[in-house]
C-alpha atoms as a PDB file:
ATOM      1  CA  UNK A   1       0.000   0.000   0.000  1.00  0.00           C
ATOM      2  CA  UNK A   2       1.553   3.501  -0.721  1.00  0.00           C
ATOM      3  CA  UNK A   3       2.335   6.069   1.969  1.00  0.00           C
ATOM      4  CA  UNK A   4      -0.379   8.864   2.459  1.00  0.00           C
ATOM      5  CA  UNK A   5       0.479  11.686   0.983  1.00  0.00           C
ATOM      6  CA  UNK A   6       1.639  15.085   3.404  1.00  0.00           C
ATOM      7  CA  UNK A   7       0.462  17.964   1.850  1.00  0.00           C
ATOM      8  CA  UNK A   8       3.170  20.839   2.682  1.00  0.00           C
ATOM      9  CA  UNK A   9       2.367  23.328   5.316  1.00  0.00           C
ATOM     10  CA  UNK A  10       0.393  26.445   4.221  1.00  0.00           C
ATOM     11  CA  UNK A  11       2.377  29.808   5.128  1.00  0.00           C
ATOM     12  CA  UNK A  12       1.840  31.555   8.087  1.00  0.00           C
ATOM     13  CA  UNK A  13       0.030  34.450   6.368  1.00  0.00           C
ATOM     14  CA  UNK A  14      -3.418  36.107   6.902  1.00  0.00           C
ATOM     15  CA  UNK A  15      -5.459  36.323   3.975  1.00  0.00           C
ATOM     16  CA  UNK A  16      -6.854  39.481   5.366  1.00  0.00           C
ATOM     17  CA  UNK A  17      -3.550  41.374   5.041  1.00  0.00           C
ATOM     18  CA  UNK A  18      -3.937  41.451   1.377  1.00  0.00           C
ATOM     19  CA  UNK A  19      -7.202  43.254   1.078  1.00  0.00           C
ATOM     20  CA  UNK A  20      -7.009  46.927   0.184  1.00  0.00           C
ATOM     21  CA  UNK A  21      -3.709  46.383  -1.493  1.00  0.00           C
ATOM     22  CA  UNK A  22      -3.250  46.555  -5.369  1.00  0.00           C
ATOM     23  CA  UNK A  23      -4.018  43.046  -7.036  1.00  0.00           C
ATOM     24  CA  UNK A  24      -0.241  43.403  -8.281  1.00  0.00           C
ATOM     25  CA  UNK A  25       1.702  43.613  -5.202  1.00  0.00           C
ATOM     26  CA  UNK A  26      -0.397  41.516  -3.479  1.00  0.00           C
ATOM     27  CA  UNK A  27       0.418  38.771  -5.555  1.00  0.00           C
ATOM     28  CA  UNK A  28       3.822  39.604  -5.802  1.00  0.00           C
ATOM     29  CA  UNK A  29       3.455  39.906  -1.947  1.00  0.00           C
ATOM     30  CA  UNK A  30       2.071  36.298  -1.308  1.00  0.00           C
ATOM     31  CA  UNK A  31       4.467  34.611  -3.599  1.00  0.00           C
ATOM     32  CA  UNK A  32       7.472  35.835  -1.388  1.00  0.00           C
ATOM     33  CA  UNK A  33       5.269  34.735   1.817  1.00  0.00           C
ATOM     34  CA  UNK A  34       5.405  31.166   0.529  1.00  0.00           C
ATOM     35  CA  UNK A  35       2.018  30.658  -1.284  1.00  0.00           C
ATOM     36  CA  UNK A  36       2.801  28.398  -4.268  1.00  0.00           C
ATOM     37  CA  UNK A  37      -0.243  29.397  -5.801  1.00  0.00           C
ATOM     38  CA  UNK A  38      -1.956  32.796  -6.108  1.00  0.00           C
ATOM     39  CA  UNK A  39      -5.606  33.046  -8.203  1.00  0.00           C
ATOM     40  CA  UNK A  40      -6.804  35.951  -8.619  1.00  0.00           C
ATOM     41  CA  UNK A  41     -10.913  36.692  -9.684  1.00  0.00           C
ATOM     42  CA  UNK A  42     -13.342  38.948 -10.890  1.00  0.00           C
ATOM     43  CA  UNK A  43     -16.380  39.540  -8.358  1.00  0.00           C
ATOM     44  CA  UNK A  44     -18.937  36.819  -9.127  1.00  0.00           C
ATOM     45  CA  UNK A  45     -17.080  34.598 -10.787  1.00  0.00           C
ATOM     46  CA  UNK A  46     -17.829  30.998 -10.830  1.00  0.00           C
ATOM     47  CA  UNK A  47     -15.218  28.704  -9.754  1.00  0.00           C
ATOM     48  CA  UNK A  48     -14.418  24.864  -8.129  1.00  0.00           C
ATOM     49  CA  UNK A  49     -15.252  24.853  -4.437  1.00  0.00           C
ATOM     50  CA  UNK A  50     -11.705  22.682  -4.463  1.00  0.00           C
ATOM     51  CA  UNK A  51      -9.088  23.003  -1.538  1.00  0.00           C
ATOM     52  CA  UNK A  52      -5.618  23.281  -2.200  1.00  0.00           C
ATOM     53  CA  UNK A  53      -3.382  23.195   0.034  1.00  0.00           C
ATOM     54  CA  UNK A  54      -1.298  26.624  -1.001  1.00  0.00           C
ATOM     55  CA  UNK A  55      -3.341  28.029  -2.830  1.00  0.00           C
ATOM     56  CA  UNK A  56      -4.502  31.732  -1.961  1.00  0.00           C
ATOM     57  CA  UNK A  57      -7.286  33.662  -3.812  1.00  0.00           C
ATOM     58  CA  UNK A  58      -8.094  37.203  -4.557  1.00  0.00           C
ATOM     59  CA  UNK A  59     -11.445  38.428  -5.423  1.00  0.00           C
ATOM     60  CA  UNK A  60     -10.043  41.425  -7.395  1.00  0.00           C
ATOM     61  CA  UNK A  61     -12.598  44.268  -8.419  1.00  0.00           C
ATOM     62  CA  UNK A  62     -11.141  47.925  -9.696  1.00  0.00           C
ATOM     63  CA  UNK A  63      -7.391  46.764  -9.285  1.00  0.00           C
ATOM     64  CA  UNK A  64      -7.472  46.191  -5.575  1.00  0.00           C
ATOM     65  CA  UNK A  65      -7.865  42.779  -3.422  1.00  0.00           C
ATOM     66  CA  UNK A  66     -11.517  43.193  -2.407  1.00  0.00           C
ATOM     67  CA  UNK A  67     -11.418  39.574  -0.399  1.00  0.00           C
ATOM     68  CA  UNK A  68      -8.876  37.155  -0.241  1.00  0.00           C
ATOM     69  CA  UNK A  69      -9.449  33.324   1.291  1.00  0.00           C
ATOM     70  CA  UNK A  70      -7.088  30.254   1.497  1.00  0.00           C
ATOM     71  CA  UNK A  71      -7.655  27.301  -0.726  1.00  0.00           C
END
């Protein structure tokens, strides 16, 4: 039987430290903070409900992070 899988640990970074900031440097931002993946959105848009471990969103609306979750 093969070994479960460890998913890495997530940074230790607030999602709520990114809102207000320009989409830009926010992203720029996370990637130096450690997340390996950064997605950023338009309000409303339709996505996966999928977790991933590393993974940080941005809701972007008029260039800045409006919301940001992990996942």
């Amino acid at each position: 039987m093969a070994p479960i899988p460890t998913p890495p640990a997530e940074p230790d970074d607030s999602p709520d430290t990114y809102v207000g900031q320009d989409a830009d440097r926010a992203e720029r931002l996370a990637r130096e903070r450690g997340w390996s993946t950064v997605r950023s959105l338009p309000p409303g848009a339709i996505i996966t409900m999928e977790y991933r471990v590393g993974r940080l969103n941005f809701e972007v609306k008029d260039g800045r992070v409006a919301r940001a979750w992990k996942g």
